[in-house]
Protein backbone atom coordinates (compact mmCIF):
# COMPACT_ATOMS: atom_id res chain seq x y z
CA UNK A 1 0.00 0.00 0.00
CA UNK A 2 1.02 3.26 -0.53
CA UNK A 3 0.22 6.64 1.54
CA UNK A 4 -0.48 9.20 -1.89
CA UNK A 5 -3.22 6.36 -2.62
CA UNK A 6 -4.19 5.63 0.82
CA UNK A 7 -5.19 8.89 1.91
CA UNK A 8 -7.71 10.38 -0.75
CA UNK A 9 -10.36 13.15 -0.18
CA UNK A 10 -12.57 11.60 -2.77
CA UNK A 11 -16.38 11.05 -1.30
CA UNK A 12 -19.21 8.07 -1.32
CA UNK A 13 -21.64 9.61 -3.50
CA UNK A 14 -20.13 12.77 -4.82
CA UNK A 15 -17.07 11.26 -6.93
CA UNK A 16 -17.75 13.66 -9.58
CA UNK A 17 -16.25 16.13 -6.67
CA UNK A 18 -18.02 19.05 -8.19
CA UNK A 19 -19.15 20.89 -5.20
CA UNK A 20 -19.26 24.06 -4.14
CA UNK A 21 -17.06 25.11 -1.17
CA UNK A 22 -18.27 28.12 1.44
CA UNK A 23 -15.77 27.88 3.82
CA UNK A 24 -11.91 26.26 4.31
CA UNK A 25 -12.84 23.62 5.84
CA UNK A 26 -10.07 20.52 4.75
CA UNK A 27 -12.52 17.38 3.55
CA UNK A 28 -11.94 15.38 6.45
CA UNK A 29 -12.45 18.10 9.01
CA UNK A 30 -15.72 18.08 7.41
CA UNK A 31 -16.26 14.54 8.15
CA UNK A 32 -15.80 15.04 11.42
CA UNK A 33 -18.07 17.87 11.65
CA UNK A 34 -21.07 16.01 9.91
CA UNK A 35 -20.42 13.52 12.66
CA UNK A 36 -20.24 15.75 15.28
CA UNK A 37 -23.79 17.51 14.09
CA UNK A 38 -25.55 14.09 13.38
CA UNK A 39 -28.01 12.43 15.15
CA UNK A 40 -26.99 9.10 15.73
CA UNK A 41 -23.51 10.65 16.97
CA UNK A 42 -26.22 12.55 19.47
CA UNK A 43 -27.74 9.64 20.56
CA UNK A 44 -24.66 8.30 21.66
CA UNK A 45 -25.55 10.01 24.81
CA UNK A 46 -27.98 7.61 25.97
CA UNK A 47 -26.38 4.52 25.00
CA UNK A 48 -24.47 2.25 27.85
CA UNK A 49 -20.40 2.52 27.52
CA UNK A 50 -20.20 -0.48 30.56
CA UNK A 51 -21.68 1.23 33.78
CA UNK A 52 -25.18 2.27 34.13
CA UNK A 53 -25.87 5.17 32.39
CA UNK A 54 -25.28 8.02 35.52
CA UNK A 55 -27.19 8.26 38.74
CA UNK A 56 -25.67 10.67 41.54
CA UNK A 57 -22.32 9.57 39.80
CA UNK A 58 -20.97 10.27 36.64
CA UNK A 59 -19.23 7.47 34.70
CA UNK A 60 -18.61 7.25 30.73
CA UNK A 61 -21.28 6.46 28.08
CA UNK A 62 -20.95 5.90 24.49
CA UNK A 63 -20.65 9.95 23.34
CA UNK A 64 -17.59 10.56 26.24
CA UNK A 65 -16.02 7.54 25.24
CA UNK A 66 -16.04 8.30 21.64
CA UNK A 67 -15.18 12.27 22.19
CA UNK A 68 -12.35 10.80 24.46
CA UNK A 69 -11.12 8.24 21.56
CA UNK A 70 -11.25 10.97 18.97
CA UNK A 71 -8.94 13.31 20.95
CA UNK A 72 -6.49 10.27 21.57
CA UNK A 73 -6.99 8.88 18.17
CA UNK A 74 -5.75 12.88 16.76
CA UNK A 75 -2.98 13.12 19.26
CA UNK A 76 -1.92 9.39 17.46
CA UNK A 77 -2.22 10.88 14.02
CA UNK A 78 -0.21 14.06 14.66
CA UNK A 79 2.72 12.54 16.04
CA UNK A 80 2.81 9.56 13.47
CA UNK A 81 2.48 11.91 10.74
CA UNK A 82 5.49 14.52 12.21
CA UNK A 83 7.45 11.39 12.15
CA UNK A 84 6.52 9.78 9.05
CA UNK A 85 7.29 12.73 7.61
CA UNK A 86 10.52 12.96 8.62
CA UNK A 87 11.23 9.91 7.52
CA UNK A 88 9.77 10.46 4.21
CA UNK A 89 10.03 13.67 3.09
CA UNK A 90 7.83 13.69 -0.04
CA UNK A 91 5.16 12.95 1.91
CA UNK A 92 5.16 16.69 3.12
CA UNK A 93 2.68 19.35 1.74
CA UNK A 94 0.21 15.95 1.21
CA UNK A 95 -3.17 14.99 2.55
CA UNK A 96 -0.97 12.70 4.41
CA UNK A 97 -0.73 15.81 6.87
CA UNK A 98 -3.75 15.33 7.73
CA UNK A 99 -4.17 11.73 9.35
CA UNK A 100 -4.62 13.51 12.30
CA UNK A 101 -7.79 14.63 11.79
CA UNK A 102 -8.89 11.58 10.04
CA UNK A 103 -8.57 9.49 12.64
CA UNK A 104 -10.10 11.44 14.94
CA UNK A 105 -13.17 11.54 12.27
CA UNK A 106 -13.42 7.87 12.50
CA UNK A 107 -12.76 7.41 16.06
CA UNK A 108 -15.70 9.19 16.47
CA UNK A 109 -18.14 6.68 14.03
CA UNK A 110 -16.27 3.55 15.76
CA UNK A 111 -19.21 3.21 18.25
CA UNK A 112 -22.27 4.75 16.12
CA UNK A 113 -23.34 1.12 14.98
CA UNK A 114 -23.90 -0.50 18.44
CA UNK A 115 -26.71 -1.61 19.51
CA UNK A 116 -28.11 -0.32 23.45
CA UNK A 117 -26.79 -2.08 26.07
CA UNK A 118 -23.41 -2.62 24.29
CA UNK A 119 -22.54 -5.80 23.83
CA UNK A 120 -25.53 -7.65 26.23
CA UNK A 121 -27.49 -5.93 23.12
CA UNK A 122 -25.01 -7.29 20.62
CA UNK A 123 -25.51 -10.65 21.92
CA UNK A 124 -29.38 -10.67 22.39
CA UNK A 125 -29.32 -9.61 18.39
CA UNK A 126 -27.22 -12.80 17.63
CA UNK A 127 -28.88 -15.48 19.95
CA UNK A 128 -32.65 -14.90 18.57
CA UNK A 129 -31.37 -15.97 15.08
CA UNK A 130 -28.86 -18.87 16.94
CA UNK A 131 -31.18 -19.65 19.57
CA UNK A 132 -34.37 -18.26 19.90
CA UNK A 133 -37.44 -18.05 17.66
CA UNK A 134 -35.11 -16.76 14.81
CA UNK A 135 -33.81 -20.34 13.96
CA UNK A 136 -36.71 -21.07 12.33
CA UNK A 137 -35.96 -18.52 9.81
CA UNK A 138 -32.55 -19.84 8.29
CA UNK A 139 -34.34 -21.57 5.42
CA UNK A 140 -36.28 -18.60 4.11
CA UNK A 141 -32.98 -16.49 3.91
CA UNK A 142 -30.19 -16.53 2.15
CA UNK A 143 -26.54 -17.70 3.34
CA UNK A 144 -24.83 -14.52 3.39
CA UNK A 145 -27.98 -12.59 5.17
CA UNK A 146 -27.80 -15.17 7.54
CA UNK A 147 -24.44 -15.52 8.63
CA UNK A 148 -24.73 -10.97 8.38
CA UNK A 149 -27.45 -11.63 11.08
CA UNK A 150 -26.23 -14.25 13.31
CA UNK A 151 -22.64 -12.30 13.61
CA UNK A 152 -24.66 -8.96 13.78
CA UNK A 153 -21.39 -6.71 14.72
CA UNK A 154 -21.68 -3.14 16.04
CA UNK A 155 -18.14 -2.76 13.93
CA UNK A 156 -20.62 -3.56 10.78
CA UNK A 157 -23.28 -1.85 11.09
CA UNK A 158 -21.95 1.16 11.58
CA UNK A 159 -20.46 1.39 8.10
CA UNK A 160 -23.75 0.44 7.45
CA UNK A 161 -24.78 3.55 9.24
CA UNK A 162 -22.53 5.98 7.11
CA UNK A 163 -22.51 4.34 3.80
CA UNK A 164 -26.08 3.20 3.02
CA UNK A 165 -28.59 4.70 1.44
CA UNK A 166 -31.83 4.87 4.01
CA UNK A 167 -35.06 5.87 2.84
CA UNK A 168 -35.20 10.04 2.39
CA UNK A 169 -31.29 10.62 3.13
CA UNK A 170 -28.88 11.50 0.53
CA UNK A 171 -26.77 9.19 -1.50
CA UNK A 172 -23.81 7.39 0.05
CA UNK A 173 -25.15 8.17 3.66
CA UNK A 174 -23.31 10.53 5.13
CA UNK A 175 -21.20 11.22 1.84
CA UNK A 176 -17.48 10.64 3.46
CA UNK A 177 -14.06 10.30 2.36
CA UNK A 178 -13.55 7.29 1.43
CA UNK A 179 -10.21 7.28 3.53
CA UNK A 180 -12.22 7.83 6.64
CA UNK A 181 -14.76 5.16 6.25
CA UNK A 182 -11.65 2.74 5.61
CA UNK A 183 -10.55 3.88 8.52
CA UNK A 184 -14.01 2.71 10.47
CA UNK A 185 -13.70 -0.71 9.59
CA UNK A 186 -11.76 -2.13 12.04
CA UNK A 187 -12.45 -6.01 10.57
CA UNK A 188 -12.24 -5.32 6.85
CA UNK A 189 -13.61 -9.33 6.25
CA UNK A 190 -17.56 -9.91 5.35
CA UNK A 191 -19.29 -12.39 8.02
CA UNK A 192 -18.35 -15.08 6.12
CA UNK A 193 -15.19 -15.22 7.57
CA UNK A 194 -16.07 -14.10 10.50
CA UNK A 195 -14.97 -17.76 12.45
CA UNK A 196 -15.52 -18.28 16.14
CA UNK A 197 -14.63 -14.21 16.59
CA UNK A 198 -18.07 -13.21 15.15
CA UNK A 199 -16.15 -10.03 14.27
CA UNK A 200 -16.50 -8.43 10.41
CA UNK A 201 -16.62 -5.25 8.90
CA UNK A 202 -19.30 -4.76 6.40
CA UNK A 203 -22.74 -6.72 6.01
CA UNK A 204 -23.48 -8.19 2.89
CA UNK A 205 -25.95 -5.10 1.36
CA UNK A 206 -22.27 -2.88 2.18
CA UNK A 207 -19.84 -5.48 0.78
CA UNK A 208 -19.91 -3.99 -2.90
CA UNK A 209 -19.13 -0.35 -1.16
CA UNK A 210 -16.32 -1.62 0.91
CA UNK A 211 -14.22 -2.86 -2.44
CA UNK A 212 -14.90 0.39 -4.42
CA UNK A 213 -13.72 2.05 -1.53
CA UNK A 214 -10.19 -0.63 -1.30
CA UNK A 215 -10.13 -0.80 -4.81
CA UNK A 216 -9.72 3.37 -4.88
CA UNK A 217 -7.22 3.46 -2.02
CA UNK A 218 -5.18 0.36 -3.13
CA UNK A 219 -6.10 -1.61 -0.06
CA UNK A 220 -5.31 -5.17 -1.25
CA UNK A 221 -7.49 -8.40 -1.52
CA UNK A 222 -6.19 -10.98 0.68
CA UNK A 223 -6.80 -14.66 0.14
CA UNK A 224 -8.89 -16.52 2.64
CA UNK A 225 -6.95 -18.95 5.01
CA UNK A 226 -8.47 -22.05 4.07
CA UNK A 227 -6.31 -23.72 0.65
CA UNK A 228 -7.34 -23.43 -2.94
CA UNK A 229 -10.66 -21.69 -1.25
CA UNK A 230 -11.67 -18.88 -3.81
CA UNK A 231 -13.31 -15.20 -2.69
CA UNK A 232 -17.03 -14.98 -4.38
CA UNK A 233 -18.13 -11.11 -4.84
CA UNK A 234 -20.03 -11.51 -1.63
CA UNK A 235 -17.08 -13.33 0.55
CA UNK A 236 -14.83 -10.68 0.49
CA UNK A 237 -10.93 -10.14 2.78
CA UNK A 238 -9.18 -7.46 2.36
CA UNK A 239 -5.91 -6.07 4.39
CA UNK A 240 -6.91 -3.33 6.97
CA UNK A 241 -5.81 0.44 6.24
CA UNK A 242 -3.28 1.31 7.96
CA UNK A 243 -5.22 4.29 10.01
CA UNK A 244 -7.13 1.63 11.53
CA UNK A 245 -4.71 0.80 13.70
CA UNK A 246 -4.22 4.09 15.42
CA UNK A 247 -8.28 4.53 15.67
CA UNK A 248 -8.11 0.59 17.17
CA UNK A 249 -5.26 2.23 19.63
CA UNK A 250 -6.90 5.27 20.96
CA UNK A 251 -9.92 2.67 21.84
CA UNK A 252 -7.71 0.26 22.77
CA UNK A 253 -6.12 2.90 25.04
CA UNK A 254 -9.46 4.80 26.36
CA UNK A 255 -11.59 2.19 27.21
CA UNK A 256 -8.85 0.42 29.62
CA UNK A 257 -7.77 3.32 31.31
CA UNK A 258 -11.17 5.23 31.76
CA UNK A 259 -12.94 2.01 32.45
CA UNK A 260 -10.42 1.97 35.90
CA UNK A 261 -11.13 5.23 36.74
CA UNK A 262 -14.91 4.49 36.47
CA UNK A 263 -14.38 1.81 38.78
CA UNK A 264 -12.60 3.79 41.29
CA UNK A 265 -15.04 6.02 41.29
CA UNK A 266 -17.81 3.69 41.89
CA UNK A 267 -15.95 2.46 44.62
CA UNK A 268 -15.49 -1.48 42.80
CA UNK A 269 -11.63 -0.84 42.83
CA UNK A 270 -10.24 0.71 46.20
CA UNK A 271 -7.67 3.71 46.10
CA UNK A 272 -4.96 1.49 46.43
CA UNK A 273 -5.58 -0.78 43.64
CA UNK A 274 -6.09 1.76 41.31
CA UNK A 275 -2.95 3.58 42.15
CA UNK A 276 -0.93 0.04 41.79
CA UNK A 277 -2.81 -0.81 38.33
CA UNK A 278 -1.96 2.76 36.75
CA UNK A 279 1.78 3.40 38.66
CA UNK A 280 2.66 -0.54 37.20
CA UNK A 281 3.03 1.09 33.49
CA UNK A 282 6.33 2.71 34.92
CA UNK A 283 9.51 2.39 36.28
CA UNK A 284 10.15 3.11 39.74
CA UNK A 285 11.93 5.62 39.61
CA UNK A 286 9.59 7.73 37.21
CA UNK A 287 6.73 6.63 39.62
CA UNK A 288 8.35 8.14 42.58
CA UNK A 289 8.53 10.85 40.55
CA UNK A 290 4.42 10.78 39.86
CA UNK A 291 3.80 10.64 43.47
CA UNK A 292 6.16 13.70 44.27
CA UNK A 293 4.32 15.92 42.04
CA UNK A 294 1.00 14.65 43.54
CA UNK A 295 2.16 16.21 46.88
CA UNK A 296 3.96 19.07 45.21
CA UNK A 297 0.98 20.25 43.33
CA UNK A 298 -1.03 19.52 46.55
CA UNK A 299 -3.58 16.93 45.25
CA UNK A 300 -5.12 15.41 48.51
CA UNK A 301 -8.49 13.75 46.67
CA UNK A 302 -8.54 10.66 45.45
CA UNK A 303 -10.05 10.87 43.14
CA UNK A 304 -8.02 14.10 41.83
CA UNK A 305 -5.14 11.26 42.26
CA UNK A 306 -6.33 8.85 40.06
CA UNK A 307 -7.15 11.27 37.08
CA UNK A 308 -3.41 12.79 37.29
CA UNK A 309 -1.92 9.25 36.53
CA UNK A 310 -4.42 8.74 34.63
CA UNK A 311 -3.47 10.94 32.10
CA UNK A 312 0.10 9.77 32.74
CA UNK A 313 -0.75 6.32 31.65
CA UNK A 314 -2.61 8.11 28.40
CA UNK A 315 0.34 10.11 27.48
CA UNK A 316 2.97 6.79 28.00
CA UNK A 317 0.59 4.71 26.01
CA UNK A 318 -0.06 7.42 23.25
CA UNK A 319 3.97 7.34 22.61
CA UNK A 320 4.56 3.75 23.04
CA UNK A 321 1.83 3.06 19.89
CA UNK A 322 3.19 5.98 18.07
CA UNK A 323 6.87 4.33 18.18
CA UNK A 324 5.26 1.00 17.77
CA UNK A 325 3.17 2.38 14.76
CA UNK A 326 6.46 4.13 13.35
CA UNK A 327 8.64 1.17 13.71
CA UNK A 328 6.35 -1.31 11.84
CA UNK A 329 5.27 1.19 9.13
CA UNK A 330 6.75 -1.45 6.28
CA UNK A 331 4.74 -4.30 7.76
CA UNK A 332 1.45 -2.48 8.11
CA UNK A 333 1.81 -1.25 4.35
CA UNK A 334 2.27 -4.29 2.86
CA UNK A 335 0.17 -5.85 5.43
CA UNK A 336 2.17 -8.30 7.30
CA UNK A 337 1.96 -6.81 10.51
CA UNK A 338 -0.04 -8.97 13.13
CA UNK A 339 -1.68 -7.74 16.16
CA UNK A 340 -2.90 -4.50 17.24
CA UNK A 341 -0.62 -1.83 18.29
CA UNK A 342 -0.87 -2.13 21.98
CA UNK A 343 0.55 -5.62 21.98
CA UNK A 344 4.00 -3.92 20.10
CA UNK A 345 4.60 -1.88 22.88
CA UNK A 346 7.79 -2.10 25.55
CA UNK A 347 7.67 -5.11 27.71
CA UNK A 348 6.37 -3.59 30.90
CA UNK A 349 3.90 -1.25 29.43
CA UNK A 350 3.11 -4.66 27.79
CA UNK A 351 2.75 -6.38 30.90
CA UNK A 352 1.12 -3.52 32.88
CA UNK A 353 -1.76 -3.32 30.32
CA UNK A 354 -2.48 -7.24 30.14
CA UNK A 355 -2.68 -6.70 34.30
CA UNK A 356 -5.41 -4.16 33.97
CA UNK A 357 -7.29 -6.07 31.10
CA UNK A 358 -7.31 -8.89 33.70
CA UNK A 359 -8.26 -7.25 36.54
CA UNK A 360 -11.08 -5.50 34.74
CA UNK A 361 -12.38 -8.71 33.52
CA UNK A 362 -12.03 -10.02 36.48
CA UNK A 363 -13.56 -7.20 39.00
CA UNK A 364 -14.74 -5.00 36.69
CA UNK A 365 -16.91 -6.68 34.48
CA UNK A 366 -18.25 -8.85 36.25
CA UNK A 367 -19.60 -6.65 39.29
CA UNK A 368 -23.37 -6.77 40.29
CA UNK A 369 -24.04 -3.08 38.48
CA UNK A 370 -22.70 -4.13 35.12
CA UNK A 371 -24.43 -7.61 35.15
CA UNK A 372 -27.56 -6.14 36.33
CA UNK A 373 -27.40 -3.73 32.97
CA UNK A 374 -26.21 -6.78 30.59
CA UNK A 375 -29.37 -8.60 32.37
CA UNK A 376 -31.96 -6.30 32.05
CA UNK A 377 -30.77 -5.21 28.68
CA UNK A 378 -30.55 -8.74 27.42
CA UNK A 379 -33.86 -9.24 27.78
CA UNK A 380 -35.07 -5.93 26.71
CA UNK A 381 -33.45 -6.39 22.93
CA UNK A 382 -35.05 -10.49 23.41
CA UNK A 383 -38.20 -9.12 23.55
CA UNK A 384 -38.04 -6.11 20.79
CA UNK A 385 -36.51 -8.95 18.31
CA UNK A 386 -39.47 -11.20 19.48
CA UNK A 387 -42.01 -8.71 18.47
CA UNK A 388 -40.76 -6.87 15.68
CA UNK A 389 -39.19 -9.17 13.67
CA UNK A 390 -42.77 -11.42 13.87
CA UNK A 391 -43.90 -7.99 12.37
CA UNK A 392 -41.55 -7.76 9.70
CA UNK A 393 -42.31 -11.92 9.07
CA UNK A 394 -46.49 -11.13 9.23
CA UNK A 395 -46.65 -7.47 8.30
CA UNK A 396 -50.22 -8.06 7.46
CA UNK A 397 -51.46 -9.19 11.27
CA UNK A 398 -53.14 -6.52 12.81
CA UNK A 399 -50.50 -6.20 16.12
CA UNK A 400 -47.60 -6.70 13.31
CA UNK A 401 -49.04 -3.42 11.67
CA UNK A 402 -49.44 -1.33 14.63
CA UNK A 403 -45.67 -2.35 15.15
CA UNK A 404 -44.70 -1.18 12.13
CA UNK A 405 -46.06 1.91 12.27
CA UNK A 406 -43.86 3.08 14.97
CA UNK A 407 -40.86 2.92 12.38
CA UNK A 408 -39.46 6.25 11.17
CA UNK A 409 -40.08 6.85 7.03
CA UNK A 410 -36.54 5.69 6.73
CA UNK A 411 -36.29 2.13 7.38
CA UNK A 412 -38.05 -0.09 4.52
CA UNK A 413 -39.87 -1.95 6.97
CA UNK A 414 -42.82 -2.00 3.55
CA UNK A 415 -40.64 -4.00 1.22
CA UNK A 416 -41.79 -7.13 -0.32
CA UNK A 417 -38.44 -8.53 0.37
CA UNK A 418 -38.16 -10.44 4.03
CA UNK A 419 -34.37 -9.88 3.59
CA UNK A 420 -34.75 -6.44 3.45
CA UNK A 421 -37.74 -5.90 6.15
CA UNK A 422 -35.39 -7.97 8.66
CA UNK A 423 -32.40 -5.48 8.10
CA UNK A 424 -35.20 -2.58 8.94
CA UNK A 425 -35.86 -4.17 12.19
CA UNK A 426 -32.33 -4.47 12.77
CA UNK A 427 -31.77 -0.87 11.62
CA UNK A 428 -34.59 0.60 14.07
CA UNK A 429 -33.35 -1.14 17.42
CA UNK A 430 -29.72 -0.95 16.78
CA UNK A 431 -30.50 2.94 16.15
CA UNK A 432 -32.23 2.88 19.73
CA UNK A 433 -30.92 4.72 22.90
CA UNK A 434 -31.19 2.63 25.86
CA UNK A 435 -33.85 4.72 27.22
CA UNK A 436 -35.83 4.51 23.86
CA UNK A 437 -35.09 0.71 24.07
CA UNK A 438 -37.06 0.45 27.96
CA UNK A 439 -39.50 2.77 26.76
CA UNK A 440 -40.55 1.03 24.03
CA UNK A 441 -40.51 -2.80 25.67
CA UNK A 442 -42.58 -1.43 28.61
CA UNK A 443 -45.21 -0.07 25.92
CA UNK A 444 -45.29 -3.37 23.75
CA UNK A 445 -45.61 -5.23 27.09
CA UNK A 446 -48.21 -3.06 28.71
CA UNK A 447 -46.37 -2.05 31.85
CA UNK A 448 -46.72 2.07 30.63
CA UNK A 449 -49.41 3.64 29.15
CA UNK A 450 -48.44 6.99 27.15
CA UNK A 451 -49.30 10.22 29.01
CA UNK A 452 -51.40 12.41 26.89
């Protein structure tokens, strides 16, 4: 791969590029200004990051996670691109500048396709097709739809969300660079290949987008890892761009970190264990040095504490995938590089960051509040599938059309095609806050009547 193909400003749905400019806005600042203005980016708000969304205390959701990746995710793209730059000069005066920005863009989108309740809601979506009622469906559809809907992926759906073209919305969705929606798809495979993971990057209605989009930006076809097996239109494997990786890192980095600062502050991890999990990313010396400048600049909360190493551990980790990013530039261009860039990092920051991810599955995770929310929310999405996909299987029942008729203009829930009325359903409750989500089980079940 190469970076003067890789990073294009040329748009889904406006190729011709003839559009009139008002301001100097670069392209990919105004991708992540459409994102920023956009409803489901909004709606983000009200969707579960892992705690319960906040009470008395306030703990991440979706939208502060995602604001919080995106300013990681453009401190990762500045410094790679300073450095790349040095190291290739011709690369200066490029749109290669600018990789900043467009990761930030897609750090942003990374979360916009997932379901509420994370991924309890991810989960419900699979097991009614795997499981539940949906079984009995397999034979009506076709292979590809079904393994789309059995692996249903947040990751998936929401280049779904950007790229397709929903009922009364422009072409090409939300008419982005194509480097930025490459830089969304974190699992550039269709379900297909998808394996015991259940992770992909595009369902099978996107597949045709995603290779015009590789195809433009020289993103390669890779071969599947099964012998002599060939790659139909709709089985498609392609390497990753090589943005994804820093928009994978600033998750990879955010969602650790601030997950154990959540916890501290909901008292699951004490003081003490926080302050060993975050000073264990650094030497002894430099966290002697920490702790001096916590007395020096006269912290004495705890919670002050924890969000000045906190940011310490952010800054280490933001450097350590830089160099690692820098270092393995050859390998992630001609995509040999294996791994995400948090497991190329120095031995101890290594080792520090595998002790956290255990600890957080371990305490974190698994406390009472966040199984109470993958509980409840499990069986919220069970019961939405339940009822709305018999709708979209017997649209002509009287319940099935008062149902429907909840369903916003946009989503073809009318189509004579069950393929197509099942990815409506989909589309509506994946769209859902997890307010929206309650609100709308307690109506189909009768335990709230609308206040007029």
């Amino acid at each position: 791969m190469k970076w003067q193909q890789l990073i294009s400003t040329k748009r889904l749905g406006q190729e011709d590029g003839h559009i009139l400019r008002v301001d100097d806005r670069s392209e990919f600042k105004r991708d992540y200004d459409r994102l920023i203005f956009s409803a489901p980016f909004r709606r983000l708000q009200n969707k579960t990051q892992v705690f319960p969304l906040p009470g008395s205390i306030f703990v991440h959701n979706r939208l502060t996670h995602s604001l919080e990746v995106a300013c990681v995710g453009m401190s990762l793209g500045n410094d790679v691109s300073r450095k790349l730059i040095a190291k290739h000069p011709e690369l200066l005066g490029t749109h290669f500048e600018e990789i900043g920005t467009i990761v930030s863009a897609a750090c942003l989108a990374h979360d916009m396709g997932n379901p509420p309740f994370g991924h309890s809601g991810e989960k419900a979506i699979q097991a009614f097709f795997t499981e539940g009622n949906g079984m009995n469906l397999k034979g009506m559809l076709s292979e590809s739809f079904w393994n789309d809907i059995t692996h249903f992926e947040g990751n998936a759906n929401a280049f779904r969300l950007l790229t397709h073209q929903f009922k009364g919305r422009r072409r090409g969705g939300f008419v982005m660079c194509y480097s930025t929606l490459a830089s969304i798809v974190k699992y550039p495979i269709s379900s297909g290949f998808a394996g015991e993971h259940g992770k992909f990057g595009f369902f099978t209605s996107e597949s045709q987008t995603y290779k015009k989009i590789a195809q433009e930006l020289g993103i390669p076809q890779l071969t599947s890892n099964k012998e002599n097996e060939e790659i139909s239109d709709d089985s498609l494997c392609y390497a990753r761009h090589p943005l994804v990786y820093l928009v994978e890192a600033a998750d990879d980095i955010c969602y650790e970190i601030m997950d154990i600062e959540d916890a501290h502050k909901l008292k699951i991890l004490s003081f003490h264990e926080t302050e060993e999990l975050l000073l264990g990313f650094f030497e002894p010396k430099t966290r002697e040095l920490i702790q001096q400048r916590i007395i020096h600049e006269g912290l004495t909360d705890d919670n002050e504490k924890v969000v000045y190493m906190r940011a310490r551990v952010i800054g280490l980790l933001e450097n350590e995938c830089v160099n690692a990013f820098v270092d393995h530039e050859e390998e992630i261009l001609n995509a040999s590089f294996k791994g995400s860039l948090i497991k190329h990092v120095s031995p101890q920051v290594a080792e520090a960051y595998q002790h956290c991810t255990h600890v957080s599955s371990k305490k974190i995770y698994r406390s009472k509040s966040v199984l109470d929310v993958e509980l409840s929310g499990y069986k919220i999405m069970e019961t939405l599938m339940e009822d709305l996909i018999e709708a979209a299987i017997s649209p002509s029942k009287f319940h099935s059309k008062q149902l429907i008729g909840r369903f916003s203009s946009q989503y073809d829930i009318d189509s004579d095609d069950l393929e197509t009325r099942i990815m409506a359903v989909l589309d509506y409750i994946s769209g859902m806050t997890d307010v929206y989500a309650l609100d709308i089980y307690q109506k189909i079940n009768g335990i709230s009547l609308p206040i007029i």
